[in-house]
C-alpha atoms as a PDB file:
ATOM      1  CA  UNK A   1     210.471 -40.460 126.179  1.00  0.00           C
ATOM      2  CA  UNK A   2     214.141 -40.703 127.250  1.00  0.00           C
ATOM      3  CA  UNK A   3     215.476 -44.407 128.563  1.00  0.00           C
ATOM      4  CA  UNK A   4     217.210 -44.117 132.040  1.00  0.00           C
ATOM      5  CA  UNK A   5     219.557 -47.224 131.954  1.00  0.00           C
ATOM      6  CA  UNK A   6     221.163 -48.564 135.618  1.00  0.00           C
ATOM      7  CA  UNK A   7     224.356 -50.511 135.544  1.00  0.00           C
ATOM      8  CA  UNK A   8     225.021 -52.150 138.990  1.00  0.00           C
ATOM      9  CA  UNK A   9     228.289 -53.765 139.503  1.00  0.00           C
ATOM     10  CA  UNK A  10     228.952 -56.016 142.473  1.00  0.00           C
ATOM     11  CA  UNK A  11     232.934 -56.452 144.099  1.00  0.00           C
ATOM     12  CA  UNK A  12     232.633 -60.382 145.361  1.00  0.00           C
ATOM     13  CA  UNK A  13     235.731 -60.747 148.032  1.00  0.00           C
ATOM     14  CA  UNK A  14     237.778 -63.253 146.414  1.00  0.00           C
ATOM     15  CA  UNK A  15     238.535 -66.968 147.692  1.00  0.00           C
ATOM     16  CA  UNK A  16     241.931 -68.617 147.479  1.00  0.00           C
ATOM     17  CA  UNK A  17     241.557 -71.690 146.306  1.00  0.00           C
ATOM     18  CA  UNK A  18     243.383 -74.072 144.727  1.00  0.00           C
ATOM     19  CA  UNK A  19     242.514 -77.665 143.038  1.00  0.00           C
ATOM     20  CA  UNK A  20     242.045 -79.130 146.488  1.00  0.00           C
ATOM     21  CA  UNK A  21     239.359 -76.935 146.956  1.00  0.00           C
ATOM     22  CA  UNK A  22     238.991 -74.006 149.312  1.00  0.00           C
ATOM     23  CA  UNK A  23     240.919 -72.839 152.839  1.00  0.00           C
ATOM     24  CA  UNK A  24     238.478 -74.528 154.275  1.00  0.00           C
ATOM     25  CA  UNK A  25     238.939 -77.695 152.420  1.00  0.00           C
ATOM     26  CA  UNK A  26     242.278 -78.157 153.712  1.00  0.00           C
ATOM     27  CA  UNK A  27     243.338 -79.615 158.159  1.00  0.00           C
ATOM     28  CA  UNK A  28     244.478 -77.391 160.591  1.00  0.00           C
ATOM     29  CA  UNK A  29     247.041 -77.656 161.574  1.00  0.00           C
ATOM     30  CA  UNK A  30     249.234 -77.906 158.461  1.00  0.00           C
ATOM     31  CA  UNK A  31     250.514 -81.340 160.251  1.00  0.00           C
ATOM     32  CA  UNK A  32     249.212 -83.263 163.303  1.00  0.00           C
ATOM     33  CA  UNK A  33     251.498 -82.635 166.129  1.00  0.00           C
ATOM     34  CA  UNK A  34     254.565 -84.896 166.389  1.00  0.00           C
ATOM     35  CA  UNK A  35     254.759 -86.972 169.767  1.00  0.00           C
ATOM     36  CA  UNK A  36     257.732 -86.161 171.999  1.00  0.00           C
ATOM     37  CA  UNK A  37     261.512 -87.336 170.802  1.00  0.00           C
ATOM     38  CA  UNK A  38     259.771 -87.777 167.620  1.00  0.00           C
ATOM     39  CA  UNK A  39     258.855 -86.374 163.996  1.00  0.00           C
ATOM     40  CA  UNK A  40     256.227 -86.491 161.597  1.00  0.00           C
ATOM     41  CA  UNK A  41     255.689 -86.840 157.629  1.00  0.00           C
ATOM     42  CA  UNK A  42     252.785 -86.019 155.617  1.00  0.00           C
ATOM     43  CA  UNK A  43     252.741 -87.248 151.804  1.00  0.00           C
ATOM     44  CA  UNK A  44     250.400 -84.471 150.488  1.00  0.00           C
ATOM     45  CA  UNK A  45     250.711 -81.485 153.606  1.00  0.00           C
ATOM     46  CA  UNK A  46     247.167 -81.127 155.163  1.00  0.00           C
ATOM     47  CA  UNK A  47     245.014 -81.554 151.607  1.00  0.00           C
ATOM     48  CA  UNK A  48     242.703 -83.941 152.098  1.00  0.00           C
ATOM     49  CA  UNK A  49     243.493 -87.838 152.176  1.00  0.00           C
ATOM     50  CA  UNK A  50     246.419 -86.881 152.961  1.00  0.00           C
ATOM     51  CA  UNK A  51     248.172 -89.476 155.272  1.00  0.00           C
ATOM     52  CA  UNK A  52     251.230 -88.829 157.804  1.00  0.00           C
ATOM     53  CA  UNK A  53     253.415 -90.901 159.678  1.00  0.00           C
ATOM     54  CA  UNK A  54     255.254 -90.488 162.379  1.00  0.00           C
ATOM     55  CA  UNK A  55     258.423 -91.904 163.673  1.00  0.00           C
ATOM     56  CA  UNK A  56     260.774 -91.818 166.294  1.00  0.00           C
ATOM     57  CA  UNK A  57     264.117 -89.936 167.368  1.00  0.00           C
ATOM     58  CA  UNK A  58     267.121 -92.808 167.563  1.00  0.00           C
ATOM     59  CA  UNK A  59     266.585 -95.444 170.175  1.00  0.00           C
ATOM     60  CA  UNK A  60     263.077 -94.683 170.926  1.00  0.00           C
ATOM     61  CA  UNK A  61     260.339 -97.621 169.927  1.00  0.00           C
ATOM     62  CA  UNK A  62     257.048 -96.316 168.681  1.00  0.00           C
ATOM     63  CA  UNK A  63     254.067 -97.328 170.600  1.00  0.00           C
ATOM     64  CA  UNK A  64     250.244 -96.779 169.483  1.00  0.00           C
ATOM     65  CA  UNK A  65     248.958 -95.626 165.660  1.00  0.00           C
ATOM     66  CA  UNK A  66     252.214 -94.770 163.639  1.00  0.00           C
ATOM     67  CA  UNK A  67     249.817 -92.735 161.084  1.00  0.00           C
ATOM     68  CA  UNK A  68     247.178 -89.828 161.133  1.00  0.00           C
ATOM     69  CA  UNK A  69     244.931 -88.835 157.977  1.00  0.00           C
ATOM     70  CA  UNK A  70     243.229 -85.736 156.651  1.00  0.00           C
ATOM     71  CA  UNK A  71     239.547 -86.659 156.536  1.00  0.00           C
ATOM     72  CA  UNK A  72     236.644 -84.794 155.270  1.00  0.00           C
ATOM     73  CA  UNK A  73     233.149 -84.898 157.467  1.00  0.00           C
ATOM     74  CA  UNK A  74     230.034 -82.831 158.097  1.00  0.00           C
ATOM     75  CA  UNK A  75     231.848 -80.865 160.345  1.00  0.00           C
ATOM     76  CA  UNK A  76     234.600 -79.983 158.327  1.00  0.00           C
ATOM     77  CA  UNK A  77     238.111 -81.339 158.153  1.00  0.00           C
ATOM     78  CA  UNK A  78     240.304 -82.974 160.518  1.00  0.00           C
ATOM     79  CA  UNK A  79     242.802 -85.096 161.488  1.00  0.00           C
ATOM     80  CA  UNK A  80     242.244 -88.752 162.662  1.00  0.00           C
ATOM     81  CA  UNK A  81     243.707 -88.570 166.366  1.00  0.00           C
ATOM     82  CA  UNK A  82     246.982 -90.845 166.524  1.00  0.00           C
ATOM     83  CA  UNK A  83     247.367 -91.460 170.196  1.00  0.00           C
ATOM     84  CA  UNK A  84     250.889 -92.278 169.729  1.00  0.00           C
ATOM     85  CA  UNK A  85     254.223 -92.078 171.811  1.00  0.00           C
ATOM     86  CA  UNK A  86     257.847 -92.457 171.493  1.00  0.00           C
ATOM     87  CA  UNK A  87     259.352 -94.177 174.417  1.00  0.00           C
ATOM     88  CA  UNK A  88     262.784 -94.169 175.495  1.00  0.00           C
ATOM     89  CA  UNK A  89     264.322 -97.969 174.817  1.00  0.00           C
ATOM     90  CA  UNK A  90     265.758 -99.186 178.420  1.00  0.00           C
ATOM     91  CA  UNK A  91     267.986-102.139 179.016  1.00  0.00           C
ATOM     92  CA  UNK A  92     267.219-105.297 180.905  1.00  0.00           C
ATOM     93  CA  UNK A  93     266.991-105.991 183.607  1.00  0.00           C
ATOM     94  CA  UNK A  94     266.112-102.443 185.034  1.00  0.00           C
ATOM     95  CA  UNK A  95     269.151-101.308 187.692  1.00  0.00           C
ATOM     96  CA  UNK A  96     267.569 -99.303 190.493  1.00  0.00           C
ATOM     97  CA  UNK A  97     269.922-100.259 193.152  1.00  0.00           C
ATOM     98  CA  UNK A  98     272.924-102.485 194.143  1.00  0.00           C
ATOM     99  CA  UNK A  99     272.441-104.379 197.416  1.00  0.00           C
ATOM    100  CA  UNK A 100     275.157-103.212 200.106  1.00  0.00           C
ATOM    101  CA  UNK A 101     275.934-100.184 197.972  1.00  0.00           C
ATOM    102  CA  UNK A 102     274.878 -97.557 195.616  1.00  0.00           C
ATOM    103  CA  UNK A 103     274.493 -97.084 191.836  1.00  0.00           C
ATOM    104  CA  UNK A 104     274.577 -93.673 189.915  1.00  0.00           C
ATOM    105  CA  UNK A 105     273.456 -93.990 185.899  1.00  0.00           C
ATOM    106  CA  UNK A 106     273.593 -91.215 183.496  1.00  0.00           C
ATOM    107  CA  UNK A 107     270.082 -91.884 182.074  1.00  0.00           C
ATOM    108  CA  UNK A 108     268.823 -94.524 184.101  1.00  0.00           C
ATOM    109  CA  UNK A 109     268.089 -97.822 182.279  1.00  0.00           C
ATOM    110  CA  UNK A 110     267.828 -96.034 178.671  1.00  0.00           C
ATOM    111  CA  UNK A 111     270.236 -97.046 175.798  1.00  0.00           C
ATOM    112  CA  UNK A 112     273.487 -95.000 175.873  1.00  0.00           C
ATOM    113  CA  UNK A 113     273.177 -94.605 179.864  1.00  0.00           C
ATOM    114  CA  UNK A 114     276.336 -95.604 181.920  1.00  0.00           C
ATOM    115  CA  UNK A 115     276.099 -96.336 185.307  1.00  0.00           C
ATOM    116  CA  UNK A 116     278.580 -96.492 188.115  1.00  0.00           C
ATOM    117  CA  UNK A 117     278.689 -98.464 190.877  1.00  0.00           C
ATOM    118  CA  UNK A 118     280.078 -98.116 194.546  1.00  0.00           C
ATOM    119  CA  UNK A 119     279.998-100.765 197.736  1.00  0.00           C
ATOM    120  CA  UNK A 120     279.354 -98.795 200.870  1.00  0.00           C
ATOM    121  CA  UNK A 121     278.506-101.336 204.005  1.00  0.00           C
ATOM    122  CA  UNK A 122     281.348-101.800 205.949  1.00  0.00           C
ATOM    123  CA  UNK A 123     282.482-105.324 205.847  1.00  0.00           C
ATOM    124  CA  UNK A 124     282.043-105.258 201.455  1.00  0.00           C
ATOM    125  CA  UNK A 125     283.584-105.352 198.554  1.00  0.00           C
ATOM    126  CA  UNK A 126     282.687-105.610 194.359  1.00  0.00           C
ATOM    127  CA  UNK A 127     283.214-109.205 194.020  1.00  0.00           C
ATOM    128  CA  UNK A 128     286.862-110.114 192.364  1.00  0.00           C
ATOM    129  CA  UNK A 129     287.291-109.211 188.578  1.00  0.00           C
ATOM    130  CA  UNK A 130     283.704-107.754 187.956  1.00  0.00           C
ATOM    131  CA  UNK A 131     283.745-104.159 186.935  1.00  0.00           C
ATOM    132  CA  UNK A 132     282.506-101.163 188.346  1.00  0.00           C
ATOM    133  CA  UNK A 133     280.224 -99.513 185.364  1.00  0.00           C
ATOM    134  CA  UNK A 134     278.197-100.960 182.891  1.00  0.00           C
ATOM    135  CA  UNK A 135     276.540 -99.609 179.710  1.00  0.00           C
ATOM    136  CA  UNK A 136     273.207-100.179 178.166  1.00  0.00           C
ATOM    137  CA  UNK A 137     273.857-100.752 174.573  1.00  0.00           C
ATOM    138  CA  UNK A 138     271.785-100.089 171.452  1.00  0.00           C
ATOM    139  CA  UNK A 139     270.572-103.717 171.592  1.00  0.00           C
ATOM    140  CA  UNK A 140     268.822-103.157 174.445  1.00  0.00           C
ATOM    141  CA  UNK A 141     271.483-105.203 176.492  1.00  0.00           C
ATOM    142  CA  UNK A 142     274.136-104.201 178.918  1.00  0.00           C
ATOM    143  CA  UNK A 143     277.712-104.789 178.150  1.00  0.00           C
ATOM    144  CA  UNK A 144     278.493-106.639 181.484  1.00  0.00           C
ATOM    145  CA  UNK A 145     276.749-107.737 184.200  1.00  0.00           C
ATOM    146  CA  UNK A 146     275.670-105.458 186.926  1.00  0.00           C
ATOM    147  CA  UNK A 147     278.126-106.059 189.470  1.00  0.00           C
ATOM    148  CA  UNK A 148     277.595-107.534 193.336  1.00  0.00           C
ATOM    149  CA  UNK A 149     278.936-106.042 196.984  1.00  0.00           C
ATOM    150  CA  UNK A 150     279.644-109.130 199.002  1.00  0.00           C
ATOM    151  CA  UNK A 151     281.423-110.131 201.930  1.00  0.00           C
ATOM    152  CA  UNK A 152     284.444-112.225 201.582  1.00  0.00           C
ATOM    153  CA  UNK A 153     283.632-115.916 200.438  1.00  0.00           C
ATOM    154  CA  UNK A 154     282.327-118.118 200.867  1.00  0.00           C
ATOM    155  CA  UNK A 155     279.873-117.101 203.700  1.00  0.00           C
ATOM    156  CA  UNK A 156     278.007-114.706 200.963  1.00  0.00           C
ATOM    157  CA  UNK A 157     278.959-115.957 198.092  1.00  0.00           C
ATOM    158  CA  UNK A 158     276.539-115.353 195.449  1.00  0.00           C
ATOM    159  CA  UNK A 159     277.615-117.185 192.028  1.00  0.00           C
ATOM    160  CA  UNK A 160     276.888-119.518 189.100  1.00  0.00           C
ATOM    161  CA  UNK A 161     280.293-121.595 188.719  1.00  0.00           C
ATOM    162  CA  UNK A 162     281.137-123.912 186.464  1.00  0.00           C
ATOM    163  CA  UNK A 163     283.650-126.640 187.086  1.00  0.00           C
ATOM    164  CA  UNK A 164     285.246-128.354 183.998  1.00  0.00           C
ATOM    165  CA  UNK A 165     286.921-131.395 184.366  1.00  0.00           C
ATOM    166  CA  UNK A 166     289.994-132.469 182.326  1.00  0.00           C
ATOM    167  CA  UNK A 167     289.681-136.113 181.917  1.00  0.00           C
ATOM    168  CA  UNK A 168     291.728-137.253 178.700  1.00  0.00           C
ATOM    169  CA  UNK A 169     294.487-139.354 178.475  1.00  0.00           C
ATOM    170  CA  UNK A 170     297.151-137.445 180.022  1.00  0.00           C
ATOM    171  CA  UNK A 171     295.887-136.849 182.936  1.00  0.00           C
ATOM    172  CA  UNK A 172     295.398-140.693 183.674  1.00  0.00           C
ATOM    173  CA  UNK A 173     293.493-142.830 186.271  1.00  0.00           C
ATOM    174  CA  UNK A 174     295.327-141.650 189.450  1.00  0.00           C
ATOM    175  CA  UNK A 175     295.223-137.639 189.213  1.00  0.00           C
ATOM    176  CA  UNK A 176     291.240-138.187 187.553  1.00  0.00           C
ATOM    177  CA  UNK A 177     290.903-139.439 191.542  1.00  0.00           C
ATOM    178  CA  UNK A 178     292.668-136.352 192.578  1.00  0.00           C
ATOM    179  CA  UNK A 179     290.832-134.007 191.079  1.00  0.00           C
ATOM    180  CA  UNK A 180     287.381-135.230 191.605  1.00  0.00           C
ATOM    181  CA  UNK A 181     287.949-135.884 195.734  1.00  0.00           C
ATOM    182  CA  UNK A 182     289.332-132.184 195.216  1.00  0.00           C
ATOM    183  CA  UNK A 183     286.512-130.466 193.791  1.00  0.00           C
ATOM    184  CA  UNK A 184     284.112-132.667 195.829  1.00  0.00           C
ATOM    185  CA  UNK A 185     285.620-131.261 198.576  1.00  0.00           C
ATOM    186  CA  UNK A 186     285.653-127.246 196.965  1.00  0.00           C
ATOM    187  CA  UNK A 187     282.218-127.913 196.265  1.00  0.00           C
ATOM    188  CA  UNK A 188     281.516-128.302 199.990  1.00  0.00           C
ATOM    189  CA  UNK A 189     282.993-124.889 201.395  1.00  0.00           C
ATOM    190  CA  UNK A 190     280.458-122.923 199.688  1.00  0.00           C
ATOM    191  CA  UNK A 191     277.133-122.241 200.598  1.00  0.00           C
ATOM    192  CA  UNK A 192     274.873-124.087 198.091  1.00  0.00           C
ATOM    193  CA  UNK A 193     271.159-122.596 197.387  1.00  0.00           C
ATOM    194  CA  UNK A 194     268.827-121.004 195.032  1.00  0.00           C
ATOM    195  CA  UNK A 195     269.931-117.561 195.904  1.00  0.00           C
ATOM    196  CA  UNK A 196     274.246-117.874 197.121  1.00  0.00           C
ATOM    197  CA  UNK A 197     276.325-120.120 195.029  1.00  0.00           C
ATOM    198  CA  UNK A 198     275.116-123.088 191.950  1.00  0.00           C
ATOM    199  CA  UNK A 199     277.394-125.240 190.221  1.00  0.00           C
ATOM    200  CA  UNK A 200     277.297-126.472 186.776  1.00  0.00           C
ATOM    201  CA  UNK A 201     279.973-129.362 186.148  1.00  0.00           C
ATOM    202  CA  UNK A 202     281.012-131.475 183.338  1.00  0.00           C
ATOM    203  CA  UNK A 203     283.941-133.723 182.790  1.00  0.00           C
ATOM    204  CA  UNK A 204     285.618-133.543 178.916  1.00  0.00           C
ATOM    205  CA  UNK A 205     288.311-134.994 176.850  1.00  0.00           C
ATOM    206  CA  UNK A 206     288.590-135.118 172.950  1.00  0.00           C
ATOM    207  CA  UNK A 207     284.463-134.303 173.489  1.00  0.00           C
ATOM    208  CA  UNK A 208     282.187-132.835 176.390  1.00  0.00           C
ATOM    209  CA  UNK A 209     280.412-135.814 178.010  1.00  0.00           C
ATOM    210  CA  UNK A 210     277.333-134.017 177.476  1.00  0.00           C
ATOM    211  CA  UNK A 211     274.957-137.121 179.155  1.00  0.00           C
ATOM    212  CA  UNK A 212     276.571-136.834 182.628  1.00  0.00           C
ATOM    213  CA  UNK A 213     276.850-132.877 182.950  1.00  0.00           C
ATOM    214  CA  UNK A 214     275.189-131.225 185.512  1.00  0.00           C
ATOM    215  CA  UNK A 215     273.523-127.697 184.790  1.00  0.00           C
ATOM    216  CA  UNK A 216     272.642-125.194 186.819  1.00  0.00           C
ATOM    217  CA  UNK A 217     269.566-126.472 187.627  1.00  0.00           C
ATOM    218  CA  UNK A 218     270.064-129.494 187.311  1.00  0.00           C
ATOM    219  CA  UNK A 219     270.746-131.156 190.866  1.00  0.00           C
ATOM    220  CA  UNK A 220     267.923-129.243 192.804  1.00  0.00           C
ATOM    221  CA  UNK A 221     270.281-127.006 193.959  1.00  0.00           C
ATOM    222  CA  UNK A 222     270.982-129.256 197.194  1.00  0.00           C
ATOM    223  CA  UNK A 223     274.976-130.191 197.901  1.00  0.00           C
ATOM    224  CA  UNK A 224     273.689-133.914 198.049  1.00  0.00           C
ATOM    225  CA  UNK A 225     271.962-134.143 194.850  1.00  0.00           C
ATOM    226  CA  UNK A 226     275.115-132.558 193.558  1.00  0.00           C
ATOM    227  CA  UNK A 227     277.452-134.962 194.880  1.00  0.00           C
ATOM    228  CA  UNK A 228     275.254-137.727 193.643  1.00  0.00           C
ATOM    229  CA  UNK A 229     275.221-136.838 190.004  1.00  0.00           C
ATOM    230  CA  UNK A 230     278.913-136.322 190.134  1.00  0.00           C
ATOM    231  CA  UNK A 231     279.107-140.204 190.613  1.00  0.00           C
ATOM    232  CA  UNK A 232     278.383-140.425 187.440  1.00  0.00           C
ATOM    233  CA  UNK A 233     281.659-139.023 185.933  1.00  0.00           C
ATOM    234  CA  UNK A 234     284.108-141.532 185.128  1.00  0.00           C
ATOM    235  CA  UNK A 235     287.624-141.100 183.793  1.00  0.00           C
ATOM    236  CA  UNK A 236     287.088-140.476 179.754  1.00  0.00           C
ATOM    237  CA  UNK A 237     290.526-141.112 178.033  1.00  0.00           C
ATOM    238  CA  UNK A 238     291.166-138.921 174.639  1.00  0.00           C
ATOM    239  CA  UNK A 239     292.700-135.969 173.401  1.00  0.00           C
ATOM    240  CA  UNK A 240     292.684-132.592 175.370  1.00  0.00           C
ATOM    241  CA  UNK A 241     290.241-130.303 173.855  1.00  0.00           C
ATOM    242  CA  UNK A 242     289.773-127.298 176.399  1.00  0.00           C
ATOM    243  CA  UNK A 243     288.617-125.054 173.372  1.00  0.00           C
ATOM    244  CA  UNK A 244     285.882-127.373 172.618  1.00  0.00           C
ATOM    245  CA  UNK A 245     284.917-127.412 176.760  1.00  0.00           C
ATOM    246  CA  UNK A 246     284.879-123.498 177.195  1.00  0.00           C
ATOM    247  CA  UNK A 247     282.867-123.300 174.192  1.00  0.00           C
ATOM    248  CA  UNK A 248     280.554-125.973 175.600  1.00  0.00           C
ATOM    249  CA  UNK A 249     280.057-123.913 179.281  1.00  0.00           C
ATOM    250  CA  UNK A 250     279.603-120.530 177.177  1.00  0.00           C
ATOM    251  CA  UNK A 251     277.318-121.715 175.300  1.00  0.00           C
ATOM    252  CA  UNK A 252     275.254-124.609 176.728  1.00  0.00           C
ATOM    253  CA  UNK A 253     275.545-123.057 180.648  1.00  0.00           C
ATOM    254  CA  UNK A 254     276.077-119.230 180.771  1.00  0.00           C
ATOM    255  CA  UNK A 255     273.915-118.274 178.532  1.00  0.00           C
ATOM    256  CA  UNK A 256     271.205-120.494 179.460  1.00  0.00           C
ATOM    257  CA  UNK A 257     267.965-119.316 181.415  1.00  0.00           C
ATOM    258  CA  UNK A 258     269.191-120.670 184.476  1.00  0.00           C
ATOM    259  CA  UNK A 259     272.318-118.198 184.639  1.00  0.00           C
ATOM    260  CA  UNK A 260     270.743-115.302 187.168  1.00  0.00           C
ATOM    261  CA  UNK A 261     271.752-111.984 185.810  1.00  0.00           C
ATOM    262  CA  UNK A 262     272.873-110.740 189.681  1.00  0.00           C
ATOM    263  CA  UNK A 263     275.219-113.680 190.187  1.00  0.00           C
ATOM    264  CA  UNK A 264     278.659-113.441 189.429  1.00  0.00           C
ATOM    265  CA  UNK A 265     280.036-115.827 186.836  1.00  0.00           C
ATOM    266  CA  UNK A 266     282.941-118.159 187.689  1.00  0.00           C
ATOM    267  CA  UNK A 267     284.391-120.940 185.856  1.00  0.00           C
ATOM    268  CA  UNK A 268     286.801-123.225 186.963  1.00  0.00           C
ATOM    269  CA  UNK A 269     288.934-124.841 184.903  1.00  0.00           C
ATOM    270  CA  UNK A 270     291.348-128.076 185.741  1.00  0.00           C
ATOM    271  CA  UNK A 271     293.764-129.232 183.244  1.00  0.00           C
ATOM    272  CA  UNK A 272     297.035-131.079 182.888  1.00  0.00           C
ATOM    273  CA  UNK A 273     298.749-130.194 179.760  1.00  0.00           C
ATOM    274  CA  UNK A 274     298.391-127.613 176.696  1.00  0.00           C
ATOM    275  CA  UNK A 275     294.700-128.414 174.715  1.00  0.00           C
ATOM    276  CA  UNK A 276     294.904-129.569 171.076  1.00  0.00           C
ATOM    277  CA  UNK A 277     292.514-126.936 170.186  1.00  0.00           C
ATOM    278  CA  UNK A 278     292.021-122.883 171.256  1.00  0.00           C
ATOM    279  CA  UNK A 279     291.676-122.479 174.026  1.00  0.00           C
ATOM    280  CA  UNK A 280     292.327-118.551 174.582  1.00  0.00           C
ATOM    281  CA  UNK A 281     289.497-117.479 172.286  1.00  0.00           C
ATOM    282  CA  UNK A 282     286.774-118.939 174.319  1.00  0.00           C
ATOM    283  CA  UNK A 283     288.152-117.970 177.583  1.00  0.00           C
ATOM    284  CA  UNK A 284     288.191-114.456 176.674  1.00  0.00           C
ATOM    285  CA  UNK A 285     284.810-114.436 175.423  1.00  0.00           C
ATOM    286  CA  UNK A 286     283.929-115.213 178.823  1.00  0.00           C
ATOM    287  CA  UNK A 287     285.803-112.825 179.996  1.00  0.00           C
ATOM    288  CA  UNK A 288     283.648-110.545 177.652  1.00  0.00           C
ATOM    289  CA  UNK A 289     280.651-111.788 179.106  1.00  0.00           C
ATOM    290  CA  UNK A 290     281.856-110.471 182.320  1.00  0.00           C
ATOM    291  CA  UNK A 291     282.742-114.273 183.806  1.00  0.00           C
ATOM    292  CA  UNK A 292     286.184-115.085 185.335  1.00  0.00           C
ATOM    293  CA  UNK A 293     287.899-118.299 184.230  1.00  0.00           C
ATOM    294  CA  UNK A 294     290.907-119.786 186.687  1.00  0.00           C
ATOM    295  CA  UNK A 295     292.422-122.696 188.168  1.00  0.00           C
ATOM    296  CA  UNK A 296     295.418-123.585 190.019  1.00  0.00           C
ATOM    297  CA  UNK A 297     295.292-126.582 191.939  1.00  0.00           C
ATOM    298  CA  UNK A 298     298.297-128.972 191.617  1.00  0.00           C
ATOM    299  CA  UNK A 299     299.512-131.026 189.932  1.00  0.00           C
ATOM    300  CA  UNK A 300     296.950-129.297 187.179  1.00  0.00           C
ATOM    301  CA  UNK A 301     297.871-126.256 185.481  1.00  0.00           C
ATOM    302  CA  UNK A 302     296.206-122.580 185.710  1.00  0.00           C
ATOM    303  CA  UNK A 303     294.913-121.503 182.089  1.00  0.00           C
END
């Protein structure tokens, strides 16, 4: 009897796959999706374990889980969620408007904005030497103080001054008496409270008599507490070290916590004669800072 033999060949679809496993093995999307104003990196695309990070556009900070991994479950493959944003960086304090006038910024408070500013009430004016823009820099800080529309001193006078007294040798018994019933009596024109004008004071010769000066916030902010301390100064004798003062009301004063970021900064200096030591460097640092730094009151000498 004759054999009948049946061959049967069976065409399976093929399946790309590669030694991560199948199409389905692998996270869609190729990459989790990058938060705004940033980017993200995977080390191994969307295999599994793979791990990305994310990171930010220049000056934008990061906030919330910087990574996202390719995980395998029972329900397939996926990417842990990040929950992750990249936020503008913005300068401090935050300028939303300028009392007795108006402020325009490019970018509002964010790093690389520059803002202008304009006085419009009748009666004011940007107080003397402060500038009319500031910029918020990289570091977060702005370059100058924001600036203040006032009405001519010293009815609104809003300011942290500093007063710094020359009392070496040259200057001598009889003009130390001068000067102190002089700025005892400067002290007194200006309206003294916690939100017009505070004074800072400290008398100096070949060294700034740090024990008697009077901060910021020193004197409670009252004209009579004030005057009290400033009893306390006493003609010093020495050499005439004006570098070594600025450097002292930079340092120790203006950029304490008690200098308010919305007062204008004013220091007063009253000297006899040339100091021993530099005196220009400091004095345009404060300039820098956006302070002013002047004096002419006879017989002392402007700087």
């Amino acid at each position: 009897m004759k054999q009948h033999y049946i061959f049967c060949v069976f065409f399976l679809p093929s399946i790309y796959s590669n030694d991560k496993g199948s199409t389905e093995d692998v996270c869609q999307p190729k990459s989790p999706p990058a938060p705004d104003n940033g980017k993200v990196w995977c080390n191994d695309s969307n295999n599994p374990n793979s791990v990305c990070m994310f990171t930010c556009e220049p000056y934008h900070t990061l906030v919330g889980t910087n990574t996202s991994k390719c995980l395998e479950t029972i329900n397939g493959t996926s990417w842990t969620k990040a929950n992750c944003e990249c936020k503008p960086d913005h300068c401090e304090p935050q300028i939303n408007s300028l009392t007795n006038g108006v402020v325009t910024c490019s970018h509002g408070c964010m790093v690389r904005s520059v803002c202008h500013y304009k006085c419009t009430t009748p009666g004011t004016s940007m107080f003397s030497g402060m500038k009319n823009t500031n910029r918020c820099l990289p570091s977060k800080k702005w370059d100058v103080k924001p600036p203040c529309c006032q009405a001519p001193c010293p009815a609104s006078a809003k300011m942290d001054a500093v007063i710094i007294m020359d009392s070496s040798g040259s200057v001598g018994a009889a003009n130390w008496n001068i000067m102190f019933t002089f700025v005892q009596s400067l002290i007194r024109s200006f309206p003294i409270s916690e939100n017009l004008t505070r004074f800072a004071m400290f008398p100096y010769a070949t060294w700034v008599n740090e024990r008697s000066a009077i901060s910021l916030e020193d004197y409670g902010r009252l004209l009579d507490g004030l005057l009290y301390k400033m009893e306390k100064f006493t003609h010093q004798s020495g050499h005439t070290m004006t570098g070594r003062a600025l450097r002292y009301a930079k340092n120790k004063i203006l950029r304490s916590a008690a200098n308010r970021p919305d007062a204008r900064d004013l220091v007063i200096l009253l000297t006899d004669g040339n100091s021993r030591d530099d005196a220009e460097s400091p004095a345009k640092k404060i300039k820098e800072m956006g302070g002013t730094v002047s004096c002419s009151i006879p017989p002392f000498r402007l700087l």
